[in-house]
Protein backbone atom coordinates (compact mmCIF):
# COMPACT_ATOMS: atom_id res chain seq x y z
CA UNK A 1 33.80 -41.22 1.52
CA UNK A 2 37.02 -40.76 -1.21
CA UNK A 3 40.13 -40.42 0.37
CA UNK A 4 40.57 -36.36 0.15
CA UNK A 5 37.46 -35.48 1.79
CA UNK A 6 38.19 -37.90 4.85
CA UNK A 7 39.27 -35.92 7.95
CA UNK A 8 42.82 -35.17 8.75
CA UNK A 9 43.89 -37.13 5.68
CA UNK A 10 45.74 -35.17 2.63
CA UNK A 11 46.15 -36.39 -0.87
CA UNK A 12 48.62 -38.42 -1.68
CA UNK A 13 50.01 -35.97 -4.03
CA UNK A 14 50.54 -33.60 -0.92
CA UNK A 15 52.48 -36.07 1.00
CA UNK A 16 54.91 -36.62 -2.50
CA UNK A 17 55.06 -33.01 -3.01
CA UNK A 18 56.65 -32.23 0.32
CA UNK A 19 58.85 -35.21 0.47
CA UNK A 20 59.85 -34.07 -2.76
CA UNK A 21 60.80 -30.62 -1.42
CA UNK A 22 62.47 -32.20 1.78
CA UNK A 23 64.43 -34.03 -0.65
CA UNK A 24 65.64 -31.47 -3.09
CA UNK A 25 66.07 -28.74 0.40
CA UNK A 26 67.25 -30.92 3.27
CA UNK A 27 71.13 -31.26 2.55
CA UNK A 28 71.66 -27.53 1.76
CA UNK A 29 69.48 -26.58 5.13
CA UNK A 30 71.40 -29.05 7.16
CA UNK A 31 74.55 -27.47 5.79
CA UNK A 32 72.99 -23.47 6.41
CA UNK A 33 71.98 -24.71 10.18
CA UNK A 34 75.50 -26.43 10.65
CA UNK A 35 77.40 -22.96 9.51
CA UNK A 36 75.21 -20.83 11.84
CA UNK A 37 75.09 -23.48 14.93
CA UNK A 38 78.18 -24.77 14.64
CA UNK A 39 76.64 -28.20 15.99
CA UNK A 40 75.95 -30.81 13.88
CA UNK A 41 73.71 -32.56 16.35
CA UNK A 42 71.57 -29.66 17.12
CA UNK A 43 71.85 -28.81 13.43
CA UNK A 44 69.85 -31.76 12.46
CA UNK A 45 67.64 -31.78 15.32
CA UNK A 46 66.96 -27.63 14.28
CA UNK A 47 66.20 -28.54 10.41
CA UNK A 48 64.19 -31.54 11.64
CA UNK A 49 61.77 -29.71 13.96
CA UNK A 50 61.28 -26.90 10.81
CA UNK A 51 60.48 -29.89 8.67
CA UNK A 52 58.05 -31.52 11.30
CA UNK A 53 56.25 -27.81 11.52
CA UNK A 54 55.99 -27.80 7.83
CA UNK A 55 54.68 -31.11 7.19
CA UNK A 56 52.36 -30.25 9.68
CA UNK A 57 50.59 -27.47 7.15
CA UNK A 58 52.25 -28.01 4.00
CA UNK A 59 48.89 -27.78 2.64
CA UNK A 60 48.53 -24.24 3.79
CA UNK A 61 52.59 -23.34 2.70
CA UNK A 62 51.33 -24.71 -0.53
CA UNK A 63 48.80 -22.31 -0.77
CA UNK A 64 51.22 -19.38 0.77
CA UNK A 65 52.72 -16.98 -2.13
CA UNK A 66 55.68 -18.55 -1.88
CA UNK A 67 56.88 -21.49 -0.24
CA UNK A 68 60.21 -21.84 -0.35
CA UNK A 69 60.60 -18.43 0.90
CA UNK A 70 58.18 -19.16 4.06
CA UNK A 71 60.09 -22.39 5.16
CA UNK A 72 63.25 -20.26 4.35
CA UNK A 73 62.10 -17.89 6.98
CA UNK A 74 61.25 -20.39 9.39
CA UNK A 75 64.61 -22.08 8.85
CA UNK A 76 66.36 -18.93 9.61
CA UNK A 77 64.16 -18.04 12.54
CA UNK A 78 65.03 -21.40 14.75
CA UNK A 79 68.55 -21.44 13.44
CA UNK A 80 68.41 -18.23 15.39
CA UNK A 81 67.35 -19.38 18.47
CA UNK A 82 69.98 -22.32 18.62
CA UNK A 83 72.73 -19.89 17.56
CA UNK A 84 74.68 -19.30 20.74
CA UNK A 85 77.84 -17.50 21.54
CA UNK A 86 79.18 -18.22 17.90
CA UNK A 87 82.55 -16.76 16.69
CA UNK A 88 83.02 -17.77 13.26
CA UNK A 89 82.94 -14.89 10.30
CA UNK A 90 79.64 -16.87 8.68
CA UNK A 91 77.65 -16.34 12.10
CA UNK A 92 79.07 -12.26 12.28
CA UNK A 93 77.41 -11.78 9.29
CA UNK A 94 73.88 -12.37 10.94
CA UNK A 95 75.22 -10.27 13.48
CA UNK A 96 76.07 -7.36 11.41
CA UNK A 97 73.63 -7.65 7.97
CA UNK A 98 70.12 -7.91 7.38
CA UNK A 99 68.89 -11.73 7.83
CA UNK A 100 68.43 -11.82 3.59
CA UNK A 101 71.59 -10.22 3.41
CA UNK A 102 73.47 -12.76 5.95
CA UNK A 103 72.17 -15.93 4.56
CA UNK A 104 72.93 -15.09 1.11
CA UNK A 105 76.13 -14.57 1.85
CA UNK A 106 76.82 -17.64 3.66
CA UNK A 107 75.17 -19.89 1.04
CA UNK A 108 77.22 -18.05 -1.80
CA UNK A 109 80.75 -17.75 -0.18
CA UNK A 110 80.76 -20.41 3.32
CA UNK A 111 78.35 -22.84 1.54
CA UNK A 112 79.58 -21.89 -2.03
CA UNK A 113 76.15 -22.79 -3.72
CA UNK A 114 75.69 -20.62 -6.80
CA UNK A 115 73.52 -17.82 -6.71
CA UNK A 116 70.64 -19.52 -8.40
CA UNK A 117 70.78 -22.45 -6.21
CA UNK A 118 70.88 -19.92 -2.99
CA UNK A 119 67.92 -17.87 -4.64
CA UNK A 120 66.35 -21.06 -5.14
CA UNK A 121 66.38 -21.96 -1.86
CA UNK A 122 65.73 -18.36 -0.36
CA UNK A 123 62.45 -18.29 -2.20
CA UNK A 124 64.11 -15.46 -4.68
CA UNK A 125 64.04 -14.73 -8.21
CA UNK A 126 67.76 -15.21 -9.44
CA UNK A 127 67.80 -10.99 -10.22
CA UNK A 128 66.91 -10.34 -6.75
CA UNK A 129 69.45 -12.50 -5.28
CA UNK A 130 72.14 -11.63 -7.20
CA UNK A 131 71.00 -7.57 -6.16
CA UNK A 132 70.70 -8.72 -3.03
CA UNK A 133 74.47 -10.56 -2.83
CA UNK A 134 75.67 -7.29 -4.57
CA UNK A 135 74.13 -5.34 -1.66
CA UNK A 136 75.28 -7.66 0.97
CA UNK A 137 78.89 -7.66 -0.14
CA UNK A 138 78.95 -3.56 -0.40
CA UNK A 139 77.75 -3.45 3.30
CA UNK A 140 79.78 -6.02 4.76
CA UNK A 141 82.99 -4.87 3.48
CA UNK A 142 82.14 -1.29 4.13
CA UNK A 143 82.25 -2.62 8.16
CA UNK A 144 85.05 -1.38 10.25
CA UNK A 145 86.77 -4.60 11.73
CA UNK A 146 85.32 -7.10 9.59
């Protein structure tokens, strides 16, 4: 039996690939979940368990149209569920924007990643992050109270 058909095993390849993307991902998702938790503790321990999930099936994120943009999502979901009575203007913007709209503008002005490092890591072509950012910007400062 070769070593990709044996069960429960993935190729090697796989296991590079997504240490790879853990690699070039983790600091700036450690940073996002820090902003929006406001813990670094449970910051870590949030990106950690979205990493576990996604090692899990990377295979099948792979194989997903886009998988930056589905680990994104999952990233934002449990950031979500930690995010607890928080004050500070980057967690109002979740409260106030669409989720795309929120996190780009805490990567581009809290995190201060450029927009094609943000898109990047949203799973977006630059154009439609930089739309996006436009759009985000328009509707938060158009908020009474901001």
């Amino acid at each position: 039996m070769n070593r990709h058909s044996s069960r429960g095993t993935r190729p090697s390849s796989f296991r590079l690939e997504f240490t790879a993307f853990c690699e070039a991902h983790r600091d700036a998702y450690l940073r996002y979940a820090q902003v929006r938790i406001e813990d670094r503790a449970e910051a870590v321990r949030c990106v950690d368990a979205v990493l576990e999930a996604v090692r899990a099936r990377w295979v099948a994120v792979l194989g997903s149209a886009c998988p930056a943009a589905q680990v994104w999502r999952e990233l934002r979901d449990e950031t979500g569920h930690r995010t607890v009575g928080v004050a500070r203007r980057a967690a109002r913007f979740h409260a106030v924007l669409r989720d795309d709209q929120a996190d780009i503008l805490v990567l581009h002005r809290h995190l201060l990643l450029p927009v094609d490092h943000a898109a990047s890591l949203m799973g977006l072509a630059d154009h439609d992050a930089r739309a996006l950012l436009r759009g985000a910007e328009r509707d938060f400062e158009s908020l009474p109270d901001r």
